[in-house]
Protein backbone atom coordinates (compact mmCIF):
# COMPACT_ATOMS: atom_id res chain seq x y z
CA UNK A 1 61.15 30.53 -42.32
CA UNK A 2 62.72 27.09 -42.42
CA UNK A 3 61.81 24.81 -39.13
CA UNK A 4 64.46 23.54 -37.25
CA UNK A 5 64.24 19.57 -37.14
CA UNK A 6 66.32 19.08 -33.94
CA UNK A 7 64.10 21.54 -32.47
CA UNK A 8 61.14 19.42 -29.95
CA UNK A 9 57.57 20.78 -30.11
CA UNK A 10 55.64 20.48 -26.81
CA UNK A 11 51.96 19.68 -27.59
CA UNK A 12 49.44 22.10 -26.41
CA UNK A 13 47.14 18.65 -25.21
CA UNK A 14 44.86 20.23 -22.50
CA UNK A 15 43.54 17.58 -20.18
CA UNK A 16 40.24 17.08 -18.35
CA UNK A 17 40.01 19.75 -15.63
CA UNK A 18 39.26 19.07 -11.58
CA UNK A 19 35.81 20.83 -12.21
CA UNK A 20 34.70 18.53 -15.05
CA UNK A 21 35.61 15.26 -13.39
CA UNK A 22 34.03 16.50 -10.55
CA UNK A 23 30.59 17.03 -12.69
CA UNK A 24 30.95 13.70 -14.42
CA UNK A 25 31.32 12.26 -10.64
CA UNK A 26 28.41 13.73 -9.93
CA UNK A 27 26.13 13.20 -12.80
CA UNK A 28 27.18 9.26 -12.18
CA UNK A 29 25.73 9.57 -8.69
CA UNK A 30 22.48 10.72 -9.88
CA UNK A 31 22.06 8.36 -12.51
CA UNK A 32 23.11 5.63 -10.10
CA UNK A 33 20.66 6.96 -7.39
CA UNK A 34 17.61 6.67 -9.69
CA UNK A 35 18.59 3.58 -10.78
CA UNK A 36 18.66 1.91 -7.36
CA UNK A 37 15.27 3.15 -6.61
CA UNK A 38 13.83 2.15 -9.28
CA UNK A 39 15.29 -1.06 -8.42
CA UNK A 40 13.99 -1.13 -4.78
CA UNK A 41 10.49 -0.09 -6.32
CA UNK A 42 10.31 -2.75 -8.54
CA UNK A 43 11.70 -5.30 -5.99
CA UNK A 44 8.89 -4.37 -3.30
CA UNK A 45 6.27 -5.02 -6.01
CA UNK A 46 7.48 -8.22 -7.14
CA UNK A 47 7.89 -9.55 -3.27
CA UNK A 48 4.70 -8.24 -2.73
CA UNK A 49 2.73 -10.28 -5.95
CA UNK A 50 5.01 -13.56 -4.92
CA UNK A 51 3.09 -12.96 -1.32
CA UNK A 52 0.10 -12.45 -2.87
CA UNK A 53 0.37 -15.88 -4.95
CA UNK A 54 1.88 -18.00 -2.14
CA UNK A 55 -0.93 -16.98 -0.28
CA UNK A 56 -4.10 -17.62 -3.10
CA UNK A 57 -2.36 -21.08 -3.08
CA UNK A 58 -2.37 -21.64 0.29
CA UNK A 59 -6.46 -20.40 0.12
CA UNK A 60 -6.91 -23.52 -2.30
CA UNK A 61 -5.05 -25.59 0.17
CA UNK A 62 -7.15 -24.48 3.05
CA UNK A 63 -10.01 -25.28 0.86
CA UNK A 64 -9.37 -28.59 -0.72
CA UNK A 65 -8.34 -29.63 2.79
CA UNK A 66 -11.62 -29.00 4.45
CA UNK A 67 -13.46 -31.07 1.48
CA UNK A 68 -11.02 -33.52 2.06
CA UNK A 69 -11.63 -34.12 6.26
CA UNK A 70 -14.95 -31.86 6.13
CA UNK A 71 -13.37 -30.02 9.72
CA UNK A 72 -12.64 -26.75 10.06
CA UNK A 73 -8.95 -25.03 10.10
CA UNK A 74 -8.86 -25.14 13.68
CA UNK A 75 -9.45 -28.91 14.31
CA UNK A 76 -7.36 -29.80 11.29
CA UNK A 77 -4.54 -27.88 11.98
CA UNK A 78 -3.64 -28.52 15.50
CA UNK A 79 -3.72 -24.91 16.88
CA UNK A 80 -7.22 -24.55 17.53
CA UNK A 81 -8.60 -21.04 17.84
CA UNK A 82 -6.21 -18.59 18.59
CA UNK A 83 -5.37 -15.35 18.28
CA UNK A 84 -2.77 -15.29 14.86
CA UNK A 85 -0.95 -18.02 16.22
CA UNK A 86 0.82 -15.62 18.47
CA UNK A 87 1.97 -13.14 15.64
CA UNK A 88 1.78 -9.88 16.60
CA UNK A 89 3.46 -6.40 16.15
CA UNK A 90 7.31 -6.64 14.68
CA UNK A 91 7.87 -9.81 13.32
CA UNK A 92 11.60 -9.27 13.07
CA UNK A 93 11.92 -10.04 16.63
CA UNK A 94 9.98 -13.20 17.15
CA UNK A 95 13.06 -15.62 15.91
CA UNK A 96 11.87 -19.25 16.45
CA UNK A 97 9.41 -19.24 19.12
CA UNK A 98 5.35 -18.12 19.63
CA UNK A 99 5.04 -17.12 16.31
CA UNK A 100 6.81 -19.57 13.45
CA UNK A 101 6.56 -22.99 15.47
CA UNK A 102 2.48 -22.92 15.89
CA UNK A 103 2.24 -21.15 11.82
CA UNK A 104 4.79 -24.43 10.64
CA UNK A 105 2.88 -27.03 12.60
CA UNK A 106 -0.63 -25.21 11.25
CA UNK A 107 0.18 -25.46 7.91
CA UNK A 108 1.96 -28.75 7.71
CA UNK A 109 -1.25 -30.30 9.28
CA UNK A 110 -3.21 -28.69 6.76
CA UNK A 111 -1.12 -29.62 4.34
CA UNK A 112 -1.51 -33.27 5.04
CA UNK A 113 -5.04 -32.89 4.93
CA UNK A 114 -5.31 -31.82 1.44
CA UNK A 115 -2.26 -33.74 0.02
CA UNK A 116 -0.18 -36.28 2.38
CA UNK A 117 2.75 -36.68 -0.33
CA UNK A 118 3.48 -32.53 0.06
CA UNK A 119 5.28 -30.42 2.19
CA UNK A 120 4.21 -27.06 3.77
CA UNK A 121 7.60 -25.77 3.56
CA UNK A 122 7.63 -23.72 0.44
CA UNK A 123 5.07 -21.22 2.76
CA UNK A 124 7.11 -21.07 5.86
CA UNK A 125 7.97 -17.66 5.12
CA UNK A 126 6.51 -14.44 3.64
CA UNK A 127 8.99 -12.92 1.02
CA UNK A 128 10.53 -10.98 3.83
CA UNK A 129 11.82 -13.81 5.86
CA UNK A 130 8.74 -13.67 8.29
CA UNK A 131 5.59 -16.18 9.01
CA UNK A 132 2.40 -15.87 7.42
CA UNK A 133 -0.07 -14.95 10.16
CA UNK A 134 -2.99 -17.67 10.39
CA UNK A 135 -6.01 -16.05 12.78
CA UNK A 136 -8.53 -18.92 12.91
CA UNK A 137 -12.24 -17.70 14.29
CA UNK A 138 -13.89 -20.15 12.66
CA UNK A 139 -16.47 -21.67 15.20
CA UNK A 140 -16.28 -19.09 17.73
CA UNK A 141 -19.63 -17.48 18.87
CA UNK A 142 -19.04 -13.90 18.10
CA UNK A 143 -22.94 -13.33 18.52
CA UNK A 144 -24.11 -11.89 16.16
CA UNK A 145 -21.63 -11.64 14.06
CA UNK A 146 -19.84 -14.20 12.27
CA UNK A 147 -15.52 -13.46 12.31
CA UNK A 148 -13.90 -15.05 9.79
CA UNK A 149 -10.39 -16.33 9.80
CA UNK A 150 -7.83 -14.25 8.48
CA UNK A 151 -4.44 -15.05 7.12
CA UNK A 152 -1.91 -12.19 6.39
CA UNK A 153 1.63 -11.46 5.71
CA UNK A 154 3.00 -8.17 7.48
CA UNK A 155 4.37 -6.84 3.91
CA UNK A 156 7.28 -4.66 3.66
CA UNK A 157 7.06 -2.94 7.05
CA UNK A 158 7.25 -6.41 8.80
CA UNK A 159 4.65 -5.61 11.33
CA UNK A 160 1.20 -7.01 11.86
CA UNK A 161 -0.31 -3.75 12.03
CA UNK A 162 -4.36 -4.66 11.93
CA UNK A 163 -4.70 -4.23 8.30
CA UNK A 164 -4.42 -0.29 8.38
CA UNK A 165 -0.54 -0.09 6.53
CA UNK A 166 1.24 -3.15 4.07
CA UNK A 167 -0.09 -5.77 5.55
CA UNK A 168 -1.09 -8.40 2.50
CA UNK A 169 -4.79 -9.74 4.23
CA UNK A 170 -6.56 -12.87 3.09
CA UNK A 171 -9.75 -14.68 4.17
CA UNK A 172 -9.43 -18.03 4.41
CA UNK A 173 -12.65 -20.35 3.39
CA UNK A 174 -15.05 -21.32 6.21
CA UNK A 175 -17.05 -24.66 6.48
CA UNK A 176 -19.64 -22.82 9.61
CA UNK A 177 -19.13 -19.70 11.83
CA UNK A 178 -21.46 -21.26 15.30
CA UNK A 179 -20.82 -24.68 16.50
């Protein structure tokens, strides 16, 4: 048989059904779901290790700056012996107040003491926008125990929580522990 050519063929092309679109839809949403955890994962570690080095530096700070004026935190940095310059609980609620203005002046002082041609800006804030938390015991009579000072950043939760969740805990060199 002889084709026609003014006859028009209509091409059997089958297109992508509702169902598989709706798969492919799908299988991008768990691909993309993994991804963005593994993201969030890898983002809590690395704010977590910048913590951890912001605050070793500020340890060699404290320390060079009590050789430096042989005093103790307290004296040298203006807030005396306090009780985590006023940091306590949910950070995210503190704004500029009890909490930021005493940790600023603190390490600013301190700061000074070890090198007067640097700022104590860069450690202002903790990766998550919040103060470091300076407790200075240094000198107290805690009879007979000695407490040392602590300094901290509430981690990921953003709550000073005593140590027993996130919280990223340092301890801070001491020149004495009595007066």
């Amino acid at each position: 048989m002889k084709k026609n050519p003014n006859t028009v063929v209509i091409s059997s092309y089958k297109g992508f059904t509702l169902i598989e679109l709706l798969v492919v839809i799908a299988i991008i949403g768990i691909l993309s779901t993994i991804i963005f955890a593994t993201l969030n994962g890898a983002r809590e570690k690395a704010q977590t290790a910048r913590a951890q080095s912001d605050m070793n530096q500020m340890m060699t700070i404290m320390g060079g700056a009590q050789i430096n004026t042989n005093t103790r935190l307290g004296e040298m940095s203006g807030v005396g012996y306090n009780s985590g310059n006023g940091c306590t609980g949910d950070l995210t609620q503190l704004g500029t107040g009890a909490c930021e203005t005493p940790w600023r002046n603190a390490i600013d002082a301190i700061m000074t003491n070890y090198d007067p041609t640097k700022d104590g800006e860069p450690f202002y804030e903790d990766p998550w926008g919040n103060p470091y938390v300076l407790d200075i015991n240094e000198g107290q009579s805690t009879s007979p125990f000695c407490v040392v000072n602590t300094l901290l950043s509430a981690g990921p939760n953003l709550t000073v929580d005593g140590g027993t969740g996130d919280d990223i805990v340092f301890f801070p060199p001491y020149e004495r522990c009595s007066n």
